[in-house]
PDB file of N, CA and C in Angstrom:
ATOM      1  N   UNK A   1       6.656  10.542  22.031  1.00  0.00           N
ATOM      2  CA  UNK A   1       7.762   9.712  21.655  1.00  0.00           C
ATOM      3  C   UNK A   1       7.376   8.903  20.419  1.00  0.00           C
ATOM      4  N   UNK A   2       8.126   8.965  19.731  1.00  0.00           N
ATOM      5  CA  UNK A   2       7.891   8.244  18.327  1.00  0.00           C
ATOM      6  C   UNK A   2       8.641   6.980  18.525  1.00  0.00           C
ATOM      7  N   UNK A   3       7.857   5.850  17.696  1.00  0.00           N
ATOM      8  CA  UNK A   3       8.340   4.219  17.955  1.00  0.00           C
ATOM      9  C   UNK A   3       8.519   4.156  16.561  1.00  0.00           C
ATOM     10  N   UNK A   4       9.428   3.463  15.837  1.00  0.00           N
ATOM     11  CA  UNK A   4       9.438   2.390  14.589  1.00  0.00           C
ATOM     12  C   UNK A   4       9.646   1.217  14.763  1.00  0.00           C
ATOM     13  N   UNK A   5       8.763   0.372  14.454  1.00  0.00           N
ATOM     14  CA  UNK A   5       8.700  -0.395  14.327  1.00  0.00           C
ATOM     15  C   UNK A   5       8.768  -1.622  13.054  1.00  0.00           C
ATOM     16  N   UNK A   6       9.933  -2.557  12.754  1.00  0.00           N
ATOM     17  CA  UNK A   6      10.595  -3.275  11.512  1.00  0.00           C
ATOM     18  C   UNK A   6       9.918  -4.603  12.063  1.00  0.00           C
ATOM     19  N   UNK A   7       8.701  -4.795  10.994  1.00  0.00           N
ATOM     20  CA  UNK A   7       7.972  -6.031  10.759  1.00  0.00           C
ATOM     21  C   UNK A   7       8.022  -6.361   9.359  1.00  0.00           C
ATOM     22  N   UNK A   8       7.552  -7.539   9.381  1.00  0.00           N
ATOM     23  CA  UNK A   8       6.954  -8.311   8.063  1.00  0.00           C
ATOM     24  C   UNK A   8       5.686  -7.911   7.901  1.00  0.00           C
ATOM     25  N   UNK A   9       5.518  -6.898   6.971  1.00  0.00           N
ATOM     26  CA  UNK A   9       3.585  -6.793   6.652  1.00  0.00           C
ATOM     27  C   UNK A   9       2.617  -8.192   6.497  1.00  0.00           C
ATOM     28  N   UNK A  10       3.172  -8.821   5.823  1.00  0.00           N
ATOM     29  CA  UNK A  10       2.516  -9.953   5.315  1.00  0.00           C
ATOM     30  C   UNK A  10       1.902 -11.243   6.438  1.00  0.00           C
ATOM     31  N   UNK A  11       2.484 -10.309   7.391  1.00  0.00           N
ATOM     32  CA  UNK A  11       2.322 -11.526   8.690  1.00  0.00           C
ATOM     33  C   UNK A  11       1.612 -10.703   9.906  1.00  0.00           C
ATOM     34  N   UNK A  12       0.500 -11.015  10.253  1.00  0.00           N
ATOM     35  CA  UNK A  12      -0.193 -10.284  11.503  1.00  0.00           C
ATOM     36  C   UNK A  12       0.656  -9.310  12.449  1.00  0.00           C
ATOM     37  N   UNK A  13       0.684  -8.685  12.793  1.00  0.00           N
ATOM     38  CA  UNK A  13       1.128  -7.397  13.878  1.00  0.00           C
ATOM     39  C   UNK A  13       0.634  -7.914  15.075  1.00  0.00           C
ATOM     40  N   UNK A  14       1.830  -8.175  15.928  1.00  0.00           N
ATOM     41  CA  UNK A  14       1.959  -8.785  17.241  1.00  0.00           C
ATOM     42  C   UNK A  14       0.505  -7.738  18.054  1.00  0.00           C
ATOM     43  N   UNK A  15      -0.050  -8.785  18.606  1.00  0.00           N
ATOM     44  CA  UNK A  15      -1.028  -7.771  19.480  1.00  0.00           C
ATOM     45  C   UNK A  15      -0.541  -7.288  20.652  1.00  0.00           C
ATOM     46  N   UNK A  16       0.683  -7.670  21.033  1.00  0.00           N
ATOM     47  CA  UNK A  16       1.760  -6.862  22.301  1.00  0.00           C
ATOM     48  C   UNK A  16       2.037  -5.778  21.864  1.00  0.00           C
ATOM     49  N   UNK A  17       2.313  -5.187  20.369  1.00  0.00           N
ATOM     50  CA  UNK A  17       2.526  -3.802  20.167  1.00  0.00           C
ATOM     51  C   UNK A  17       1.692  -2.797  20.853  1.00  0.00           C
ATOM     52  N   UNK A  18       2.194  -1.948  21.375  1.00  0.00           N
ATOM     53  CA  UNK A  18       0.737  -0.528  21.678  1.00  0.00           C
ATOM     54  C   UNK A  18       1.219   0.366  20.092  1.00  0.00           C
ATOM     55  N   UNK A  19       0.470   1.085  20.129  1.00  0.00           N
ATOM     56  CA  UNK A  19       0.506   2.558  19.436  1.00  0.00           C
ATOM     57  C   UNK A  19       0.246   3.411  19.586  1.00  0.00           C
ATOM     58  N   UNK A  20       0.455   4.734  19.150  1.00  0.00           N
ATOM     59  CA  UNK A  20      -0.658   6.075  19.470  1.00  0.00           C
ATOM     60  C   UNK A  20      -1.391   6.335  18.885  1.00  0.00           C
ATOM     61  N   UNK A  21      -1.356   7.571  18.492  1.00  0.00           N
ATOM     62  CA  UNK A  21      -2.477   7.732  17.752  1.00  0.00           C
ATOM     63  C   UNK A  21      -2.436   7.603  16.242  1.00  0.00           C
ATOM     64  N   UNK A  22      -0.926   7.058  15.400  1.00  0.00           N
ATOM     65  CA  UNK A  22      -0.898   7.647  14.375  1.00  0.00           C
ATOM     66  C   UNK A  22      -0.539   6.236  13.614  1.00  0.00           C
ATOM     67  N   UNK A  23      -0.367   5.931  12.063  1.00  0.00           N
ATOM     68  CA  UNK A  23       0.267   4.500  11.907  1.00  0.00           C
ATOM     69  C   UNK A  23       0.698   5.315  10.443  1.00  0.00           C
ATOM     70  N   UNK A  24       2.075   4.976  10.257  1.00  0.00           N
ATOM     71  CA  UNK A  24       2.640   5.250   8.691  1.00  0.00           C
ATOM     72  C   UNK A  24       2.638   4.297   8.122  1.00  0.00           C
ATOM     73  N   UNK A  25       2.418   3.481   7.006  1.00  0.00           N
ATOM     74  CA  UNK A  25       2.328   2.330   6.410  1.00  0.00           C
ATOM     75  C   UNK A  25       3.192   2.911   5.104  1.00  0.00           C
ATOM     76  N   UNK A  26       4.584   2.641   4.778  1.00  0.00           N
ATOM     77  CA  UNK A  26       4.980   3.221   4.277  1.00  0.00           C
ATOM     78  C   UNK A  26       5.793   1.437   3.114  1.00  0.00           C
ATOM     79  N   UNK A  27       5.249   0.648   3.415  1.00  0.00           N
ATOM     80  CA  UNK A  27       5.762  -0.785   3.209  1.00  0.00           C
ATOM     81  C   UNK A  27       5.405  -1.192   1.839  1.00  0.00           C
ATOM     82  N   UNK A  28       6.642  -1.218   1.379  1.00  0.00           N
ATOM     83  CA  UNK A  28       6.778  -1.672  -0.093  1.00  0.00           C
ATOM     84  C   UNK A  28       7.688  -1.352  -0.874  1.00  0.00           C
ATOM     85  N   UNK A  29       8.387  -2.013  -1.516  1.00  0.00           N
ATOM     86  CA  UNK A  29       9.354  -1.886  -2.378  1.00  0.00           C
ATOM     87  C   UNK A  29       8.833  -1.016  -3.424  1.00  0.00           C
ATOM     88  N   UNK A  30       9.742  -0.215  -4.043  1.00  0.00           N
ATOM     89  CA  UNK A  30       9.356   0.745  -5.052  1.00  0.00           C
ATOM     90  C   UNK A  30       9.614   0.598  -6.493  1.00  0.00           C
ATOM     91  N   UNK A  31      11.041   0.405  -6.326  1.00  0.00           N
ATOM     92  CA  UNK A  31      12.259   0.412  -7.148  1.00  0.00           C
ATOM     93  C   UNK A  31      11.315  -1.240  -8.091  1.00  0.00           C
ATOM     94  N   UNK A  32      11.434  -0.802  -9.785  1.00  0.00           N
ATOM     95  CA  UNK A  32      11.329  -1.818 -10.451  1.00  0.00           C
ATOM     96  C   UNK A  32      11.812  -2.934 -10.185  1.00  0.00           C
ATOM     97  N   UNK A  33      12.937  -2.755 -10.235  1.00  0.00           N
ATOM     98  CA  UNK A  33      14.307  -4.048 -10.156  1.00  0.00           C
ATOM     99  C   UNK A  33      13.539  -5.056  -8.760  1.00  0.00           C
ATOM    100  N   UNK A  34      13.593  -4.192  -7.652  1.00  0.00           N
ATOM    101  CA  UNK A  34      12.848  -4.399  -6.503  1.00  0.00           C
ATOM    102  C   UNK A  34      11.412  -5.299  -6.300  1.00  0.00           C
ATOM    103  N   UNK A  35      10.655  -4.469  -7.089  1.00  0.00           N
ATOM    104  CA  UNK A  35       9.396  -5.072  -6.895  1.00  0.00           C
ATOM    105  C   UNK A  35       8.891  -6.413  -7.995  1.00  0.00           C
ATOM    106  N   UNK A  36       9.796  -6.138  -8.807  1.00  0.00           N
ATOM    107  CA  UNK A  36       9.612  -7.030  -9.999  1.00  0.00           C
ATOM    108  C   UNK A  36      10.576  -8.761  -9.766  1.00  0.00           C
ATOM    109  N   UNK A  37      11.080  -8.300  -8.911  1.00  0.00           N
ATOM    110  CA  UNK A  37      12.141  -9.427  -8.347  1.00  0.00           C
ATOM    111  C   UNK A  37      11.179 -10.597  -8.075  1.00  0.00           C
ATOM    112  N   UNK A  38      10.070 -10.362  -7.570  1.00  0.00           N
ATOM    113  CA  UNK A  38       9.231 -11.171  -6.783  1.00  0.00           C
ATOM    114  C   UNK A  38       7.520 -10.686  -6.503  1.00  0.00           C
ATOM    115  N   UNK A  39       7.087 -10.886  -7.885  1.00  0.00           N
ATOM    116  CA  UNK A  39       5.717 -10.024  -8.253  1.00  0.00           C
ATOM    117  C   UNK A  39       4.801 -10.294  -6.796  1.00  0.00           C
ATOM    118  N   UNK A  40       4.783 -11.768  -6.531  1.00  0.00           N
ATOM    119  CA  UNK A  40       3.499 -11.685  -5.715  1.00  0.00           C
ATOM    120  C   UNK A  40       4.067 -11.767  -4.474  1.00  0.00           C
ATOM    121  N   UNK A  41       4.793 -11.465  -3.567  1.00  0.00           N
ATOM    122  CA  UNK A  41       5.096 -10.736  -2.761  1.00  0.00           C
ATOM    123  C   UNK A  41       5.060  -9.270  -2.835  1.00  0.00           C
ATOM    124  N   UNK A  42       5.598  -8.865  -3.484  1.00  0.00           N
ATOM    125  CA  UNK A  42       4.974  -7.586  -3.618  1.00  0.00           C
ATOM    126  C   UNK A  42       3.420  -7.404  -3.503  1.00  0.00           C
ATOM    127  N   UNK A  43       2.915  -7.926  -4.116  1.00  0.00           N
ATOM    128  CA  UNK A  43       0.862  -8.185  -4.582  1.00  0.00           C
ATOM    129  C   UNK A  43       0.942  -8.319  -2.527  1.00  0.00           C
ATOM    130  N   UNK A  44       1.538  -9.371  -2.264  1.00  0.00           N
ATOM    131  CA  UNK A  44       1.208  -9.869  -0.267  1.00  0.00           C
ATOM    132  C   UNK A  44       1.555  -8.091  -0.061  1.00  0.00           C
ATOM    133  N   UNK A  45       3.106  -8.140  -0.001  1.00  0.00           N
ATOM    134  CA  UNK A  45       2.910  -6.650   0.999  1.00  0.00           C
ATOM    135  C   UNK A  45       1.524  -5.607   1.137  1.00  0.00           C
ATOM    136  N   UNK A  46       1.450  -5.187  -0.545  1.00  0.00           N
ATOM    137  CA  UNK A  46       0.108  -4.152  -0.450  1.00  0.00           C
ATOM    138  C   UNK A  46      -0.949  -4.467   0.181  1.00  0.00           C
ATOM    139  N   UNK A  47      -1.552  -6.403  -0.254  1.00  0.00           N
ATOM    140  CA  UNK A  47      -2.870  -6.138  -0.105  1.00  0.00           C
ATOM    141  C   UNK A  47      -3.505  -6.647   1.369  1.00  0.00           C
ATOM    142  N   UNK A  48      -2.133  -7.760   1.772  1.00  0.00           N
ATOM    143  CA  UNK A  48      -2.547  -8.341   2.996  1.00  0.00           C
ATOM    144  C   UNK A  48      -1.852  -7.674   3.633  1.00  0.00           C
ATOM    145  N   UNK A  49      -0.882  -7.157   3.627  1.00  0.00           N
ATOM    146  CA  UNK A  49       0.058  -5.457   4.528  1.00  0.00           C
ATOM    147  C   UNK A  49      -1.501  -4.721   4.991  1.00  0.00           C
ATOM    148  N   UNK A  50      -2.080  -4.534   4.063  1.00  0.00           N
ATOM    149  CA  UNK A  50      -2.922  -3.274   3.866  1.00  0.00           C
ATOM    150  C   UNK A  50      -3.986  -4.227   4.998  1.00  0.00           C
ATOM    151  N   UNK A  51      -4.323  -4.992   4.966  1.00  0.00           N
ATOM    152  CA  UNK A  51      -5.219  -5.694   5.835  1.00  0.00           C
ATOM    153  C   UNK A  51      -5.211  -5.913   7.064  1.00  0.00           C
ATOM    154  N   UNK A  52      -3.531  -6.120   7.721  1.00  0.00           N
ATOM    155  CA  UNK A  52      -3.257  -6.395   8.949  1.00  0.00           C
ATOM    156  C   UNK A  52      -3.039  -4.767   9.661  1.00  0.00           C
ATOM    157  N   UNK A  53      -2.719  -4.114   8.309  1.00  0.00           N
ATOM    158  CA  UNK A  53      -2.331  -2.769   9.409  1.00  0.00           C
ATOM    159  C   UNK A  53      -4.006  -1.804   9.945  1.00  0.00           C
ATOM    160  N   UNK A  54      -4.909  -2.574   8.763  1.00  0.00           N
ATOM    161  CA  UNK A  54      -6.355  -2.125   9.040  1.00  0.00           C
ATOM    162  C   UNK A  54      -6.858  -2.695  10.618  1.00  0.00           C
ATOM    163  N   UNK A  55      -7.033  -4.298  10.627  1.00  0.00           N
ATOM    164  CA  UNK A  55      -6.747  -4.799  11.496  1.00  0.00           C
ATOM    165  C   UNK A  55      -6.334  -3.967  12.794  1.00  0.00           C
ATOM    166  N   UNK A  56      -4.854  -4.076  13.232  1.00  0.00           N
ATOM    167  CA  UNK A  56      -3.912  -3.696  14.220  1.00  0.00           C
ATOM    168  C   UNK A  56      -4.581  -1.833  14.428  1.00  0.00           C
ATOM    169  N   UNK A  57      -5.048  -1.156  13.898  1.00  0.00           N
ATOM    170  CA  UNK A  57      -5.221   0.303  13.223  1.00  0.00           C
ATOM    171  C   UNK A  57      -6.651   0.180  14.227  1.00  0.00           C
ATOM    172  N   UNK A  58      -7.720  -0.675  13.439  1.00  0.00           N
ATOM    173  CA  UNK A  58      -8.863  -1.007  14.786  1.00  0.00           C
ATOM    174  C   UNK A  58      -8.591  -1.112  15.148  1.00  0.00           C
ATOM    175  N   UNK A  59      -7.933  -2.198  16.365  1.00  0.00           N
ATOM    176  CA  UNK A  59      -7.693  -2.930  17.596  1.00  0.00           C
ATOM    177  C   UNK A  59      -7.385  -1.608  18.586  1.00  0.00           C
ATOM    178  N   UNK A  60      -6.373  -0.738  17.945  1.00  0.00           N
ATOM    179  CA  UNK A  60      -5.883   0.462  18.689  1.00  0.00           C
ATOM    180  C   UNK A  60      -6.038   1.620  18.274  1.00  0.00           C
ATOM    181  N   UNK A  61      -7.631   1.920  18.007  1.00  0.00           N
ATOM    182  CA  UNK A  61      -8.402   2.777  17.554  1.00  0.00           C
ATOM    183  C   UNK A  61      -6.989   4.138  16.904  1.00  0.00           C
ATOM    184  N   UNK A  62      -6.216   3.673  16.084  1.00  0.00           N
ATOM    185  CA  UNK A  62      -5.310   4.801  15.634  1.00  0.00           C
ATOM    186  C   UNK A  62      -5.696   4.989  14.063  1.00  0.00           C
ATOM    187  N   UNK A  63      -5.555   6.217  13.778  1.00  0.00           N
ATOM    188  CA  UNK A  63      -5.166   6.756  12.500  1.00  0.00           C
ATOM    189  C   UNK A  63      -4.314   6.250  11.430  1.00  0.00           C
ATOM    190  N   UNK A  64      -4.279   5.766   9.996  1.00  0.00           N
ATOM    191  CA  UNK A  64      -3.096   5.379   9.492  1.00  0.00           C
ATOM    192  C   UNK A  64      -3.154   6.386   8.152  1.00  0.00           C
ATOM    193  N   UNK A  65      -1.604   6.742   8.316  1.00  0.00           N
ATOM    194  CA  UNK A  65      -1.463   7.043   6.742  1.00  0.00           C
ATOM    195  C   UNK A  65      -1.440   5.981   5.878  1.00  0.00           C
ATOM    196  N   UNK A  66      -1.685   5.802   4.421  1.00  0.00           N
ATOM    197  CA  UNK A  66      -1.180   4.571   4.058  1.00  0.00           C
ATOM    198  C   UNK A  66      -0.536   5.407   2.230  1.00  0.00           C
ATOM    199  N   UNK A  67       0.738   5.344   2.693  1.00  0.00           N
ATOM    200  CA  UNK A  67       1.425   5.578   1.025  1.00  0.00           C
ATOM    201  C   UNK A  67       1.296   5.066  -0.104  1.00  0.00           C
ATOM    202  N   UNK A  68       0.927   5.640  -1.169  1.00  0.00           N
ATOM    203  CA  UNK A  68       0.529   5.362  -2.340  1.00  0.00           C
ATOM    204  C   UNK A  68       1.248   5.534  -3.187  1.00  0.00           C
ATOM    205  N   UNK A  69       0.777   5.504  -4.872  1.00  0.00           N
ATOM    206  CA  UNK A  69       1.891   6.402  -5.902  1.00  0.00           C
ATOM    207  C   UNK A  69       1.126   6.692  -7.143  1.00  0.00           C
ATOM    208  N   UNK A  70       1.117   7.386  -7.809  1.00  0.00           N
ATOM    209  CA  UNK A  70       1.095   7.904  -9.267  1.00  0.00           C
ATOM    210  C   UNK A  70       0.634   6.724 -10.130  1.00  0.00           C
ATOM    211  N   UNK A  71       1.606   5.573  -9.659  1.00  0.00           N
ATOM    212  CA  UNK A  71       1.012   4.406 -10.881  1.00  0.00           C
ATOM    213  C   UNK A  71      -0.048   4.092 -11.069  1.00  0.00           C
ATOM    214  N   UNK A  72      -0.742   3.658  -9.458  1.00  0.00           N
ATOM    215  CA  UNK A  72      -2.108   3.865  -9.573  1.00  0.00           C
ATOM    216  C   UNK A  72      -2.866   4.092 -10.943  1.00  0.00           C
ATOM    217  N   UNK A  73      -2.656   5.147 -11.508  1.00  0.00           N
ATOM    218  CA  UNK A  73      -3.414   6.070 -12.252  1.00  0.00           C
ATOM    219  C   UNK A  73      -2.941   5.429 -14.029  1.00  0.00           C
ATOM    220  N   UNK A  74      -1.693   4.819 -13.831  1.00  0.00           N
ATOM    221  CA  UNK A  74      -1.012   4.380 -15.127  1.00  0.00           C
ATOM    222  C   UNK A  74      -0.678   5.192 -16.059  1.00  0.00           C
ATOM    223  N   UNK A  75      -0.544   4.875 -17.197  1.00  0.00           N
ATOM    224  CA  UNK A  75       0.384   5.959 -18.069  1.00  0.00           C
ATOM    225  C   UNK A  75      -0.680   6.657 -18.777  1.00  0.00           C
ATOM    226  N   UNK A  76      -0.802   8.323 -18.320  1.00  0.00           N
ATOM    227  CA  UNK A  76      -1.234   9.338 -18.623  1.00  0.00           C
ATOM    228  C   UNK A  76      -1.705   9.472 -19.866  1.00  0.00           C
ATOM    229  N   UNK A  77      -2.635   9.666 -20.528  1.00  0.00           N
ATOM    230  CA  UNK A  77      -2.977   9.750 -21.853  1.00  0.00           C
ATOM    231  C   UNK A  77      -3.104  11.674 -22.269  1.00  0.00           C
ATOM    232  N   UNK A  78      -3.695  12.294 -20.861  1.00  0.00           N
ATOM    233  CA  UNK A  78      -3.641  13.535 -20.814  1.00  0.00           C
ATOM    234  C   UNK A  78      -2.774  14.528 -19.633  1.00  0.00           C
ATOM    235  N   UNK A  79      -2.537  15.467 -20.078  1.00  0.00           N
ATOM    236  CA  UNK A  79      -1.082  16.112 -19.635  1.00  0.00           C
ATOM    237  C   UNK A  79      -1.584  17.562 -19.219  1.00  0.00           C
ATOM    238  N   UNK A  80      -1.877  18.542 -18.116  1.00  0.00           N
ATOM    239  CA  UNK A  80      -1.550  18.007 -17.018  1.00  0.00           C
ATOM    240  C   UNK A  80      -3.209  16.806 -16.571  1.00  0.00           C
ATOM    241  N   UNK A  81      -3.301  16.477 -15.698  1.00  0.00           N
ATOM    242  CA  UNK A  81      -4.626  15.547 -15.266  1.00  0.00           C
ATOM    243  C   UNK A  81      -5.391  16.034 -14.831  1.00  0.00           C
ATOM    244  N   UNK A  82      -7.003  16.399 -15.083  1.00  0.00           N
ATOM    245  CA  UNK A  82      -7.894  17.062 -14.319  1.00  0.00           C
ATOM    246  C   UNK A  82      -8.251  16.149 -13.104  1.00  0.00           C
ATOM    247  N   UNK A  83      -8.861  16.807 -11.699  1.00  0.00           N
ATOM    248  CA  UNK A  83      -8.975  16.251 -10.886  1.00  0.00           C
ATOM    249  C   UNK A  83     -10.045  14.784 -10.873  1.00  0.00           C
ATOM    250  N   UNK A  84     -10.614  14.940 -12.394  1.00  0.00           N
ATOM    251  CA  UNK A  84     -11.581  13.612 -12.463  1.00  0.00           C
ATOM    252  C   UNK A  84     -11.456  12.845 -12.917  1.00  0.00           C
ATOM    253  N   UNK A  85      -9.655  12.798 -13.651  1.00  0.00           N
ATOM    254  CA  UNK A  85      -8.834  11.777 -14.668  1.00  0.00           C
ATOM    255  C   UNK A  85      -9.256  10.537 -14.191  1.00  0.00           C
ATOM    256  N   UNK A  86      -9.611   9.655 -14.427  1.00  0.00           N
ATOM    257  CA  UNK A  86      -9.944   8.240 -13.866  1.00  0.00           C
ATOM    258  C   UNK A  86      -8.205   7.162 -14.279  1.00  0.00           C
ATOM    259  N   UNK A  87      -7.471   8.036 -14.877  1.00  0.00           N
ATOM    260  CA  UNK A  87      -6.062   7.027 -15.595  1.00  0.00           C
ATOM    261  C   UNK A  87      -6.750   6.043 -16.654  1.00  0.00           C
ATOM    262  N   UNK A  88      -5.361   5.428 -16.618  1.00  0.00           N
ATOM    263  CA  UNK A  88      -5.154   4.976 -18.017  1.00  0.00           C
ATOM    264  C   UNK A  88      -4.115   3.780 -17.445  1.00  0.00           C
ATOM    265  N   UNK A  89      -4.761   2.563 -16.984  1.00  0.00           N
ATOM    266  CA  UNK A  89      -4.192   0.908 -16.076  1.00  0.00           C
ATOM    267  C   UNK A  89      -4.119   0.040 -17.486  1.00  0.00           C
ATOM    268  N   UNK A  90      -3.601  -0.364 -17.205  1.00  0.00           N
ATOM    269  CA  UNK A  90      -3.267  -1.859 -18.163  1.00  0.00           C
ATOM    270  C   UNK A  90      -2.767  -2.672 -16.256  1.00  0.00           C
ATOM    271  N   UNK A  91      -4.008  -3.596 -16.151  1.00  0.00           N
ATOM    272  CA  UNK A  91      -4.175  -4.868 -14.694  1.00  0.00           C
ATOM    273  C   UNK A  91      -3.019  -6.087 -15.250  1.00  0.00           C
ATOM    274  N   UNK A  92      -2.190  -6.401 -16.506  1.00  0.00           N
ATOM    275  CA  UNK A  92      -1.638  -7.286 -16.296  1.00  0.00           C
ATOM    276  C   UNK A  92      -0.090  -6.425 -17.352  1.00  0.00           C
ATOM    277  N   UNK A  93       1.146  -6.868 -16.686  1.00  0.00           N
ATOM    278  CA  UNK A  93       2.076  -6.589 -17.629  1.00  0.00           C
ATOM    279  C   UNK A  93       3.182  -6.565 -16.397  1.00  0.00           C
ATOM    280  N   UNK A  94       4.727  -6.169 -16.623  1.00  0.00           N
ATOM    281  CA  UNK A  94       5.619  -6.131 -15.846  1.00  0.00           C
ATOM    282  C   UNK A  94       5.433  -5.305 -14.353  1.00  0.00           C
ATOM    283  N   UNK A  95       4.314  -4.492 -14.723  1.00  0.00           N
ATOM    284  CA  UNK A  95       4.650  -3.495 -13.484  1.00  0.00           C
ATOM    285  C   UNK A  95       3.289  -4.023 -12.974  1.00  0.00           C
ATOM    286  N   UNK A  96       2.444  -4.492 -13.009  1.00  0.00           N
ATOM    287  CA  UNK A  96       1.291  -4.205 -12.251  1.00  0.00           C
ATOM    288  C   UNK A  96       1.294  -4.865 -10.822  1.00  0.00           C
ATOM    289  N   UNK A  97       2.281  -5.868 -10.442  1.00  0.00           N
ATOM    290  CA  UNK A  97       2.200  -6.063  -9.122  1.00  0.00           C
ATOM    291  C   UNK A  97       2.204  -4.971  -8.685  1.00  0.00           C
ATOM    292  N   UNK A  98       3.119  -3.898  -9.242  1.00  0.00           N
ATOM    293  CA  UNK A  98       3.195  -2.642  -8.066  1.00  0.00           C
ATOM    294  C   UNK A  98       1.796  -1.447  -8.175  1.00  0.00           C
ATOM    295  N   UNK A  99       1.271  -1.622  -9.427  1.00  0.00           N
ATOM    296  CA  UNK A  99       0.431  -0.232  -9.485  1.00  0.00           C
ATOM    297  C   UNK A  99      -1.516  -1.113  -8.848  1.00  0.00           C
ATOM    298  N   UNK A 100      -1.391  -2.458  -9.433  1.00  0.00           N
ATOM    299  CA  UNK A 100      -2.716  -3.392  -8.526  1.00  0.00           C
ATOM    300  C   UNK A 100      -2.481  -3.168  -7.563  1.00  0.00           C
ATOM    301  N   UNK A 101      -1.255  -3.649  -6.933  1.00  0.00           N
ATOM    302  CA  UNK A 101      -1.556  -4.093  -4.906  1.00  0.00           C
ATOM    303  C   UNK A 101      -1.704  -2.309  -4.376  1.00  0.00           C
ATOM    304  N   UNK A 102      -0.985  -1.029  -4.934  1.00  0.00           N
ATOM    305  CA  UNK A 102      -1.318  -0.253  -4.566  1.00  0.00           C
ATOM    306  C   UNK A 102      -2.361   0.222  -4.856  1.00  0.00           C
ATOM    307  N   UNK A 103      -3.322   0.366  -5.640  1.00  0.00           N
ATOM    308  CA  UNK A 103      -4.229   0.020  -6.276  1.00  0.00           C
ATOM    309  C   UNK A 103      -5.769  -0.936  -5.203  1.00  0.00           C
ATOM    310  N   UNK A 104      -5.407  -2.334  -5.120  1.00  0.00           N
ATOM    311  CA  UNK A 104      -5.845  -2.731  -4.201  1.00  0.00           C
ATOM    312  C   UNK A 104      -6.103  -2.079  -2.725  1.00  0.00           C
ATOM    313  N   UNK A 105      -4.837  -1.926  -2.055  1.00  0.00           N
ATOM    314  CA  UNK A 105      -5.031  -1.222  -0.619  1.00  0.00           C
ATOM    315  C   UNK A 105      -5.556   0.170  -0.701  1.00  0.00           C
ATOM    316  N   UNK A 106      -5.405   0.881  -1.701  1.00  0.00           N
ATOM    317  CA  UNK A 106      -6.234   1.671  -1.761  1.00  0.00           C
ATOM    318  C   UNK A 106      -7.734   1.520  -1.657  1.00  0.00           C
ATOM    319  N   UNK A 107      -8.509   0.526  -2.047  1.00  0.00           N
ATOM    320  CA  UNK A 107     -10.051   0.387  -2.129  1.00  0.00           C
ATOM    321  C   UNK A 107     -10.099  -0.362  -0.457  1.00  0.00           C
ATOM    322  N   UNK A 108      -8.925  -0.920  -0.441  1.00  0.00           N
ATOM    323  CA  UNK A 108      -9.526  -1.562   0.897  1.00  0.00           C
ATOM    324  C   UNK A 108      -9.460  -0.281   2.023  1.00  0.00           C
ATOM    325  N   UNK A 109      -8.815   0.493   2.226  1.00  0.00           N
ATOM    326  CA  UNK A 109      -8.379   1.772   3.001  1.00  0.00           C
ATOM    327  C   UNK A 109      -9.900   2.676   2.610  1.00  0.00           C
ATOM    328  N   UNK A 110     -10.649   2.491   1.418  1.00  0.00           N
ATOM    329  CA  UNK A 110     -11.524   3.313   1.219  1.00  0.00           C
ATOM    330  C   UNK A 110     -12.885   2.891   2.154  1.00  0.00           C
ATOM    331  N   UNK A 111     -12.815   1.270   2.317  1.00  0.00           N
ATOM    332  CA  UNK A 111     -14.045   0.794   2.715  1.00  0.00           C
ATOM    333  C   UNK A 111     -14.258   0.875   4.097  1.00  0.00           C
TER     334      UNK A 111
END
């Protein structure tokens, strides 16, 4: 049986939740207009999102996906990308709440 569950990332994950085996972390606004509305909320969802679902993920020894994107990598200098492209970031400008905090939870998901 599959559960969804509609929380606030930014705020601890009730320890009454159970889970199974699996966790989608799919949390974050995408859309410019969206994420740019409110930079460091956005920056909260990814990096402290990314923390509580690590958190909650131990507690109930489950698996998480955690969704990412392309920006990450920033604007392409080479076309198509070899698998060792390291990108091409600029850390401060309109978009980087969204391509840092994903960015961020990524290293934290690595450790």
């Amino acid at each position: 049986m599959t559960h969804v569950v509609v929380h606030d990332i930014t705020e601890p994950i009730p320890r009454y939740l159970s889970t199974g085996q699996q966790i989608y972390n799919l949390a974050c606004p995408s859309l410019p207009v969206q994420y740019q509305a409110d930079p460091m909320r956005t920056m909260r969802i990814n990096v402290i999102g990314a923390l509580h679902v690590l958190d909650f993920a131990q507690r109930n020894r489950a698996r998480v996906l955690q969704a990412s994107t392309s920006e990450v990598y920033g604007d392409s200098t080479i076309h198509p990308q070899p698998e060792h492209y390291c990108g091409n970031v600029r850390p401060i400008g309109i978009r980087a709440c969204y391509d840092e905090g994903k960015r961020s939870a990524e290293t934290l998901f690595s450790i």
